[in-house]
C-alpha atoms as a PDB file:
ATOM      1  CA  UNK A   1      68.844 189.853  95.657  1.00  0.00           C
ATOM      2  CA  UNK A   2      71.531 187.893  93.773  1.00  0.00           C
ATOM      3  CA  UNK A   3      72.743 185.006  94.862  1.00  0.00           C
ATOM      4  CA  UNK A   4      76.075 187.224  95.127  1.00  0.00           C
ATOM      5  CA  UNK A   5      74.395 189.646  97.499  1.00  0.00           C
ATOM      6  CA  UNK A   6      72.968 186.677  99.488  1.00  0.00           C
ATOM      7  CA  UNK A   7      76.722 185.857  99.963  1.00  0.00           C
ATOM      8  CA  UNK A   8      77.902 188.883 101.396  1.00  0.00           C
ATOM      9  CA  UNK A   9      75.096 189.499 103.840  1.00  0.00           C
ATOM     10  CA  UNK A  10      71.695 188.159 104.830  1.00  0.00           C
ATOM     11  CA  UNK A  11      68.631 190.369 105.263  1.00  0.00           C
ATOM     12  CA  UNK A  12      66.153 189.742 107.792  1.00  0.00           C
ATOM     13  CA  UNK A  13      62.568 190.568 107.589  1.00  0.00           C
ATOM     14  CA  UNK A  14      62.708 191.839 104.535  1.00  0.00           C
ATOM     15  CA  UNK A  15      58.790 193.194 104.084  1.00  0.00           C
ATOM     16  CA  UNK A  16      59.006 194.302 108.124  1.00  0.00           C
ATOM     17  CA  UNK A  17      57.592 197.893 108.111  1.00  0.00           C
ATOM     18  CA  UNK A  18      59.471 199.146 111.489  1.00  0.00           C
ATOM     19  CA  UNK A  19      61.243 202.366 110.487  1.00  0.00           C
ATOM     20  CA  UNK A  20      64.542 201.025 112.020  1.00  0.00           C
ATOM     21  CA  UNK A  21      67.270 199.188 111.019  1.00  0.00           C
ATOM     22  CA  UNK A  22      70.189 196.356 112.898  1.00  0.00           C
ATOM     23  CA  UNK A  23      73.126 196.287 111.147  1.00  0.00           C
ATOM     24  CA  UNK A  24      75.988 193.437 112.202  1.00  0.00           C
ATOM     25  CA  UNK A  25      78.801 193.834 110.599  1.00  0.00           C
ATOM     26  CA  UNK A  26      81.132 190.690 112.082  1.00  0.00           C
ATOM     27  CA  UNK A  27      78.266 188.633 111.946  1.00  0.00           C
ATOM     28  CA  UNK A  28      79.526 185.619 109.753  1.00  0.00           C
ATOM     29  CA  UNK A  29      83.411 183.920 109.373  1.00  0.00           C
ATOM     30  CA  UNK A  30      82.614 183.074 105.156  1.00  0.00           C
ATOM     31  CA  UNK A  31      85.450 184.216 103.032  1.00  0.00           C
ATOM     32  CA  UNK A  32      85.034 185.080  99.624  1.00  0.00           C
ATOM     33  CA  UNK A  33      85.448 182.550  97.127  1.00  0.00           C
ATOM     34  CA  UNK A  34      88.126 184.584  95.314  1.00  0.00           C
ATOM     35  CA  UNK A  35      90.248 184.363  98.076  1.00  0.00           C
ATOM     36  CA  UNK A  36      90.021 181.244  99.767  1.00  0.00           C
ATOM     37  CA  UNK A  37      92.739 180.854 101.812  1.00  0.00           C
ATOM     38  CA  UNK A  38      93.992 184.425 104.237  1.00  0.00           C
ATOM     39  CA  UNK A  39      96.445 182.104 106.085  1.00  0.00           C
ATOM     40  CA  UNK A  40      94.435 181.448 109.265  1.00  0.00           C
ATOM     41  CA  UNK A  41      93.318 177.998 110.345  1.00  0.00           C
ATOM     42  CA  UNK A  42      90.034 176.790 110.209  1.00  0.00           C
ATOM     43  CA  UNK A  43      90.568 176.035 113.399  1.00  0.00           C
ATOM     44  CA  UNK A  44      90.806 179.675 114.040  1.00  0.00           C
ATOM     45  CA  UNK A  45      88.426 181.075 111.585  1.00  0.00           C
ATOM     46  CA  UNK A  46      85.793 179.928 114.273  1.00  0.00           C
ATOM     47  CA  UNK A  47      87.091 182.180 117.340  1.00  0.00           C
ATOM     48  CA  UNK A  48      86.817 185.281 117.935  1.00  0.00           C
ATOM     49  CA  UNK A  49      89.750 186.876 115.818  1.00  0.00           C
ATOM     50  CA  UNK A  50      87.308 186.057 112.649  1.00  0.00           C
ATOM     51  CA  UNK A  51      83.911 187.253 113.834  1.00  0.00           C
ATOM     52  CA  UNK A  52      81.879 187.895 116.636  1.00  0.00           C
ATOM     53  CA  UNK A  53      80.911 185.566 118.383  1.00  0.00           C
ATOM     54  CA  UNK A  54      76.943 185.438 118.976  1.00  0.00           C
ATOM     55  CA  UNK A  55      76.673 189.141 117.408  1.00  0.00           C
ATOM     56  CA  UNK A  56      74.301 187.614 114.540  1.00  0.00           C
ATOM     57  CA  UNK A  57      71.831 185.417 117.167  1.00  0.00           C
ATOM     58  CA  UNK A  58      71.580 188.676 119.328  1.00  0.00           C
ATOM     59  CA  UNK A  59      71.168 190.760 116.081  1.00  0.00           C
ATOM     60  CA  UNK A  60      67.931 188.286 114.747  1.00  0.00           C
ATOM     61  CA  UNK A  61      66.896 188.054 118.260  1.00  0.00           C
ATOM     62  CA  UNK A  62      66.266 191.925 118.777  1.00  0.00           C
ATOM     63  CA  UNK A  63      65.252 192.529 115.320  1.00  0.00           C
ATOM     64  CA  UNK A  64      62.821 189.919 115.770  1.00  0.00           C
ATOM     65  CA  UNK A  65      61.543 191.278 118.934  1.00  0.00           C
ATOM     66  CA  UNK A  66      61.568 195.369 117.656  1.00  0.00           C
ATOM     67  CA  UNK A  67      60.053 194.090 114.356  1.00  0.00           C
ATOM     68  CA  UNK A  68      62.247 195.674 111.834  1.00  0.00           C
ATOM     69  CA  UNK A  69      64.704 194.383 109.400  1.00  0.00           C
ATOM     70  CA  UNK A  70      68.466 193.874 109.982  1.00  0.00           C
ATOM     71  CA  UNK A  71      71.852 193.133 107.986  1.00  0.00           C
ATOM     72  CA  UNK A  72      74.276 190.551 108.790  1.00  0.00           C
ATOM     73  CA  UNK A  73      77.745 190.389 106.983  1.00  0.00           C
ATOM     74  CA  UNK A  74      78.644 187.279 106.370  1.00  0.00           C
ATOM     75  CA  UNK A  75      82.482 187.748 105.163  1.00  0.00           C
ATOM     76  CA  UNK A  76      85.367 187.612 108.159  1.00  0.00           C
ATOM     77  CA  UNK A  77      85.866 190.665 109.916  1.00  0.00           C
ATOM     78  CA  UNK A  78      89.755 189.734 108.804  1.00  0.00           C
ATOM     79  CA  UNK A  79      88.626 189.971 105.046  1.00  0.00           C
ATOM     80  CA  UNK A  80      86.729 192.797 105.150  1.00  0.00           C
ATOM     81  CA  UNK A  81      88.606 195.202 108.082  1.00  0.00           C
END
């Protein structure tokens, strides 16, 4: 992984050998360095209009418990929506 892939999203359990996969796509509230300012607060870039809110704990959690690997965006759901 490049450090520009480990940007955009973070894999968990990489060498897990479940044959299932979690994918959490509002996971993270990062915006790409490119465009560093979309006009929202910062302030604001921590509620819910950015992300979703405790979608990437429940995401490790369960991928944790089932065993298998998951994907968690990191960018703002208003970047990449």
């Amino acid at each position: 992984m490049t450090a520009d892939e480990a940007a955009i999203y973070e894999l968990t359990a990489p060498n897990a050998t479940r044959a299932l996969l979690l994918v959490c796509d509002h996971a993270g509230c990062a915006v790409p360095p490119e465009q560093p300012d979309l006009g929202v607060s910062p302030q604001d870039m921590r509620r819910h209009i950015a992300y979703d809110l405790g979608a990437a704990a429940l995401t490790r959690s369960l991928a944790a418990h089932w065993g298998c690997r998951a994907i968690l965006g990191r960018y703002t759901r208003l970047w990449v929506d």
